[in-house]
C-alpha atoms as a PDB file:
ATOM      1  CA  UNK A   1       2.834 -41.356  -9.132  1.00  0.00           C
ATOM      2  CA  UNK A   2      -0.219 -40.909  -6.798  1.00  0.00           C
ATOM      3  CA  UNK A   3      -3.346 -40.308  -7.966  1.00  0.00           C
ATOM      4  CA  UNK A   4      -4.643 -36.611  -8.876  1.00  0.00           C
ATOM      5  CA  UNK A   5      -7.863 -36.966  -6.617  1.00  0.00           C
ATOM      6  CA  UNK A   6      -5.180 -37.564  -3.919  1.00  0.00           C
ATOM      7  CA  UNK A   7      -4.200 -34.044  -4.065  1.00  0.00           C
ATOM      8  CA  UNK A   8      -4.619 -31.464  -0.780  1.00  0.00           C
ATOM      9  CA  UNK A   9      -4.485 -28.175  -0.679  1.00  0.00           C
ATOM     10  CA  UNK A  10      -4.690 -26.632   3.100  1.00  0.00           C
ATOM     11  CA  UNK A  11      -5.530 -23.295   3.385  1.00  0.00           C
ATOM     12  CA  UNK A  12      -5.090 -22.103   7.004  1.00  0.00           C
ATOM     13  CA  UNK A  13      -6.273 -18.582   7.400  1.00  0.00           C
ATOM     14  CA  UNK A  14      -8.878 -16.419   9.517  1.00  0.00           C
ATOM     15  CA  UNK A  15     -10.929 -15.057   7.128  1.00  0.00           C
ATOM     16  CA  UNK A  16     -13.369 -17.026   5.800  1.00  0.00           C
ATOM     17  CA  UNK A  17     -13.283 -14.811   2.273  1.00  0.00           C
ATOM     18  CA  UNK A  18      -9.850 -15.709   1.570  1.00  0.00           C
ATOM     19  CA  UNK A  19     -10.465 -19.612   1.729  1.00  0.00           C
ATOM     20  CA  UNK A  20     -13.537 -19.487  -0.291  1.00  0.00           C
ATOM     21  CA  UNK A  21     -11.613 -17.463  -2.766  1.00  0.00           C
ATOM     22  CA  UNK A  22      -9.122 -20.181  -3.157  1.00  0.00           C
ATOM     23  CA  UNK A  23     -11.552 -22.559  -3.325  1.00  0.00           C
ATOM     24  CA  UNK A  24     -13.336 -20.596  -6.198  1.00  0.00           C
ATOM     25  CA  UNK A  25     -10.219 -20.224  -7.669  1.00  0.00           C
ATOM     26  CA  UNK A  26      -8.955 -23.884  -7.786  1.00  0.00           C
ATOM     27  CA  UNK A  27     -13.022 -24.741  -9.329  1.00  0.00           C
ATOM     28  CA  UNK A  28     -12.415 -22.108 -11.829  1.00  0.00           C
ATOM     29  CA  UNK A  29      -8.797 -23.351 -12.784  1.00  0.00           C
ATOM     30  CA  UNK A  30     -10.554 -26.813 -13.146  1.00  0.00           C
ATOM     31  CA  UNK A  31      -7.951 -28.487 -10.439  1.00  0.00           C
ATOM     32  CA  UNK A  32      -8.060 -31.809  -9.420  1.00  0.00           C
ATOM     33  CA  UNK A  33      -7.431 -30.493  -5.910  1.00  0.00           C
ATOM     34  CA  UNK A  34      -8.974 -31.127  -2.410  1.00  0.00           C
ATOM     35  CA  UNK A  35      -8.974 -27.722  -0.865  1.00  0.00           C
ATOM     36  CA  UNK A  36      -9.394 -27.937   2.871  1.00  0.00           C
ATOM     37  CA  UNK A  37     -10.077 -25.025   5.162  1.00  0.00           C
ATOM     38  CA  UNK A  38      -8.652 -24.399   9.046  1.00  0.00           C
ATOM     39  CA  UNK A  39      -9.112 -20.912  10.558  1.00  0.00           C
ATOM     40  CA  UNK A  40      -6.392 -20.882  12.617  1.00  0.00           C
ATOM     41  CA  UNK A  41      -2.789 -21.946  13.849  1.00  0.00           C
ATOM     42  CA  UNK A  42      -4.050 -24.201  16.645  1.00  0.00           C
ATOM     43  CA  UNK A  43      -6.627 -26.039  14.246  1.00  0.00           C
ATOM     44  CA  UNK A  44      -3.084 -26.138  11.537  1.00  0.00           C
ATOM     45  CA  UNK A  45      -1.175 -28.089  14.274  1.00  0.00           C
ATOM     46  CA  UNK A  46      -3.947 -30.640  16.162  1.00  0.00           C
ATOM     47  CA  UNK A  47      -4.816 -31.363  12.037  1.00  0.00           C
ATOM     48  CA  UNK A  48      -1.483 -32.161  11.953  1.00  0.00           C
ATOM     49  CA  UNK A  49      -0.786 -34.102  14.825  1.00  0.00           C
ATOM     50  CA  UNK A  50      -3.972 -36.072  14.232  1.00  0.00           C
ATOM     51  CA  UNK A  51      -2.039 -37.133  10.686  1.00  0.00           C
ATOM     52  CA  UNK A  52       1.201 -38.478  12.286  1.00  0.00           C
ATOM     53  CA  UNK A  53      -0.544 -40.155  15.077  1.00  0.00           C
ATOM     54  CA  UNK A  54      -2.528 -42.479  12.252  1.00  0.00           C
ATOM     55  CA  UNK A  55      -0.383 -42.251   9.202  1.00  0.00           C
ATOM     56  CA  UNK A  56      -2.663 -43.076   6.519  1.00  0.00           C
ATOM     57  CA  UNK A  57      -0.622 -44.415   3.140  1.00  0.00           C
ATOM     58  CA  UNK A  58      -3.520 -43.487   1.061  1.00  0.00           C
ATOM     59  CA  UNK A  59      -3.545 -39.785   2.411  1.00  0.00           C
ATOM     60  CA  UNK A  60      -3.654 -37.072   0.103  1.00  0.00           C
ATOM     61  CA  UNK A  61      -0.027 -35.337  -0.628  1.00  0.00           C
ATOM     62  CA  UNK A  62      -0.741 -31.744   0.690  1.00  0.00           C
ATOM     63  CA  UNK A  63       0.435 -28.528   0.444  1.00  0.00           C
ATOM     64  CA  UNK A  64      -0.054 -25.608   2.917  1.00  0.00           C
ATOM     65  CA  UNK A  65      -1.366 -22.046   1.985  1.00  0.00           C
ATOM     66  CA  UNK A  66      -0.332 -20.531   5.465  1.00  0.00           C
ATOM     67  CA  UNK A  67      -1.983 -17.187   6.464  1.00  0.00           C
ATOM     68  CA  UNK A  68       0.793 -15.007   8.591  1.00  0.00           C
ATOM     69  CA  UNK A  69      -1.404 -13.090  10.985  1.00  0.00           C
ATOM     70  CA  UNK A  70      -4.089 -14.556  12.729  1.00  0.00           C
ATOM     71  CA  UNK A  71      -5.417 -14.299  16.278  1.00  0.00           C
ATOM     72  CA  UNK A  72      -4.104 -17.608  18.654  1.00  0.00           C
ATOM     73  CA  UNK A  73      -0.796 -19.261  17.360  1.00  0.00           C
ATOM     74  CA  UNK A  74      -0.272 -17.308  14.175  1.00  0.00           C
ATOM     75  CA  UNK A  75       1.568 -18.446  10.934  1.00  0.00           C
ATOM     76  CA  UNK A  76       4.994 -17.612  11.953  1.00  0.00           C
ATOM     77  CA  UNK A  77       4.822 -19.964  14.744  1.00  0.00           C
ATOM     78  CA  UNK A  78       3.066 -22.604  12.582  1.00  0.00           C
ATOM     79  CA  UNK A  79       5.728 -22.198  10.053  1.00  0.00           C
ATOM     80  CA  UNK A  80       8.269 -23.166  13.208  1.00  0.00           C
ATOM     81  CA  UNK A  81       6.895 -26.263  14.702  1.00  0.00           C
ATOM     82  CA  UNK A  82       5.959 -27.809  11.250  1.00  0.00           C
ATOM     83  CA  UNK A  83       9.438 -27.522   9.817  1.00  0.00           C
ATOM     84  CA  UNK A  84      10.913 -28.174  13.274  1.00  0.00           C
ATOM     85  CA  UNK A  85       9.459 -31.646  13.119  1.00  0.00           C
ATOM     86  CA  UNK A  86      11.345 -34.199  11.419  1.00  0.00           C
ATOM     87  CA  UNK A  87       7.748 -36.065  10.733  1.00  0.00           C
ATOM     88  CA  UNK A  88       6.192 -32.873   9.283  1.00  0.00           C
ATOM     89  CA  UNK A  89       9.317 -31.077   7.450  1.00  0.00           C
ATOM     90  CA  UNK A  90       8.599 -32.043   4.803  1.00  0.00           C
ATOM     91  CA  UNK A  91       5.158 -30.786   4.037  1.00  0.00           C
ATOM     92  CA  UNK A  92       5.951 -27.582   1.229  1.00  0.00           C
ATOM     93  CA  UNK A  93       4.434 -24.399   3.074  1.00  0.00           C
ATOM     94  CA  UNK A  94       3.430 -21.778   0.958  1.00  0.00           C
ATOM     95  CA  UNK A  95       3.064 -18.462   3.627  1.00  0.00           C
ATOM     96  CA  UNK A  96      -0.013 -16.661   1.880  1.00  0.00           C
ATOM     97  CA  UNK A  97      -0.298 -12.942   3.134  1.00  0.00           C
ATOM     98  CA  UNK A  98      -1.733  -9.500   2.599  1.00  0.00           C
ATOM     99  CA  UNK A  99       2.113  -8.309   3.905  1.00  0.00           C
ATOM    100  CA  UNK A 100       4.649  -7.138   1.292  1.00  0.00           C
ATOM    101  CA  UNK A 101       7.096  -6.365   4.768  1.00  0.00           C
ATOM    102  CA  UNK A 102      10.692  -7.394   3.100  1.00  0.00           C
ATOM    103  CA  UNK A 103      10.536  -8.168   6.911  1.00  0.00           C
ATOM    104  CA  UNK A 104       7.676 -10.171   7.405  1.00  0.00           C
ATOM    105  CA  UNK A 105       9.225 -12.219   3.998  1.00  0.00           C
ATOM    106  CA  UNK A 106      12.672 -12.499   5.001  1.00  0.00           C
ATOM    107  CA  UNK A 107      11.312 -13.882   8.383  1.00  0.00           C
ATOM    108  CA  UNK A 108       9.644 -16.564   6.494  1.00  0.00           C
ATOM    109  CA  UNK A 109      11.834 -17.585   4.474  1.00  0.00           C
ATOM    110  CA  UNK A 110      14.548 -17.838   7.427  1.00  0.00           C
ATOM    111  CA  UNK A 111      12.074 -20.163   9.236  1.00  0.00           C
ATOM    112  CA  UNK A 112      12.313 -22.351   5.993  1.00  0.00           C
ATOM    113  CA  UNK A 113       8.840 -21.430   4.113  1.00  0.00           C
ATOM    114  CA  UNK A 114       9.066 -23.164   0.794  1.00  0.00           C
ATOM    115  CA  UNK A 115       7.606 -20.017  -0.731  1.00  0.00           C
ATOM    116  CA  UNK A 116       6.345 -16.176  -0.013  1.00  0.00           C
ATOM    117  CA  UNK A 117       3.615 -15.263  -1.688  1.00  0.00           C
ATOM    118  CA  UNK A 118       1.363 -11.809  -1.385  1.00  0.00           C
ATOM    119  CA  UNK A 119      -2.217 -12.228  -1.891  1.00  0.00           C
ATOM    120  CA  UNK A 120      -3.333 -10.852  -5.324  1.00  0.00           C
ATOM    121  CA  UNK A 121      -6.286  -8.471  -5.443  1.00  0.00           C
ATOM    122  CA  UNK A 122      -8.329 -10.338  -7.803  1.00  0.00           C
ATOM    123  CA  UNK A 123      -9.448 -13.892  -8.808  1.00  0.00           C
ATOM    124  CA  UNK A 124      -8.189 -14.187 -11.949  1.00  0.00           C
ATOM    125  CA  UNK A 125      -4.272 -13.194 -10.563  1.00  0.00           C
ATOM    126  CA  UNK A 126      -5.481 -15.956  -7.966  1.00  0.00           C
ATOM    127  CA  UNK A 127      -6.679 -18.260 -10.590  1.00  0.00           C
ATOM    128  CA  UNK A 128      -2.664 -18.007 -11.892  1.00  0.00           C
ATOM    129  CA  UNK A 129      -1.241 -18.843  -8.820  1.00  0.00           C
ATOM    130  CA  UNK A 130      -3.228 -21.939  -7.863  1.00  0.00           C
ATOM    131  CA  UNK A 131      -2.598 -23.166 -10.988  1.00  0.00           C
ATOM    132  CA  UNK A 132       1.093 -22.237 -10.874  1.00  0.00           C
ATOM    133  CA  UNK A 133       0.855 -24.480  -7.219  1.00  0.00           C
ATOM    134  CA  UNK A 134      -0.381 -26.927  -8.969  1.00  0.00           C
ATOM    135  CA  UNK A 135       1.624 -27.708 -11.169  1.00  0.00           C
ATOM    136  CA  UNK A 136       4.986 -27.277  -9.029  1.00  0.00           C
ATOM    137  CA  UNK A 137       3.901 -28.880  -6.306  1.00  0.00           C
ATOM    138  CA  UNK A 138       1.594 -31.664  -8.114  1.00  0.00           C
ATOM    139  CA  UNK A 139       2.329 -31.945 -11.180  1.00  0.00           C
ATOM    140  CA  UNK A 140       6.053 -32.543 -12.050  1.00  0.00           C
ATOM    141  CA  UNK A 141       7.431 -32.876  -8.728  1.00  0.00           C
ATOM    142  CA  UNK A 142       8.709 -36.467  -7.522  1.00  0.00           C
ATOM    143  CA  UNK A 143       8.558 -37.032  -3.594  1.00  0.00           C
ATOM    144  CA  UNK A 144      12.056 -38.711  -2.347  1.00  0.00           C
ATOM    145  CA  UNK A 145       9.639 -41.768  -2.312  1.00  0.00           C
ATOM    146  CA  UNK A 146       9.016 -41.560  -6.064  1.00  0.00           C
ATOM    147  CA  UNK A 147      10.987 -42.329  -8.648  1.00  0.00           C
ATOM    148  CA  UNK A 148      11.008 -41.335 -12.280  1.00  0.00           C
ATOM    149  CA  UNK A 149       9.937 -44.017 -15.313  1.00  0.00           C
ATOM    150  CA  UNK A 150      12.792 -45.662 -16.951  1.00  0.00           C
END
């Protein structure tokens, strides 16, 4: 299984408060997570690209906290071209918004999020749900690469 210092957590959204809040959050939760920042869809995708173009077998695993509305190429449109592109498809996006639209979440999950979730209003609620991440996605998972001990 890879290492727990290998761990990635990209949070891609436009306010500066939000990522810092995650990133206080995962501290507090005592995570063995990276926690990244981009402010915007066009940073998401050239982070990306950068990635593929020099695959790097000692790269963290990631997952994606994906903000829906911001200015430029916004989340929706992220959400797209990642899971449009057999080299990034498989990278679990977790679309992270203020919007409780049944709209906005059906939306997301028809362009194949992994998961909808609505920003809580405090840290501790926040504290929860990295954790929760965490573990899911980190934890007890097994990538098609990995397979479990005999």
């Amino acid at each position: 299984m890879i290492s727990e210092t290998e761990f990635l957590l990209l949070v891609v959204d436009d306010d500066p408060e939000d990522f810092l809040l995650v990133k206080t959050a995962v501290k507090r939760a005592l995570l063995p997570l990276s926690v990244k920042g981009l402010s915007n869809g066009d940073a998401l995708m050239n982070y990306l690209a950068e990635r593929t173009r020099a695959p790097d077998p000692l790269a963290p695993t990631m997952v994606i906290l994906l903000d829906l509305n911001m200015p430029g190429k916004d989340g929706r449109s992220c959400l797209r071209d990642i899971k449009a592109n057999p080299s990034l498809a498989d990278i679990p996006v977790i679309v992270f918004s203020t919007s409780e639209s049944p709209d906005d979440i059906q939306k997301s999950y028809a362009l194949n999020a992994n998961s909808y979730i609505c920003k809580p209003d405090d840290l501790s609620k926040l504290e929860n749900i990295v954790s929760t991440l965490y573990r899911y996605w980190f934890g007890h998972s097994l990538s098609p690469s990995q397979e479990p001990a005999p």
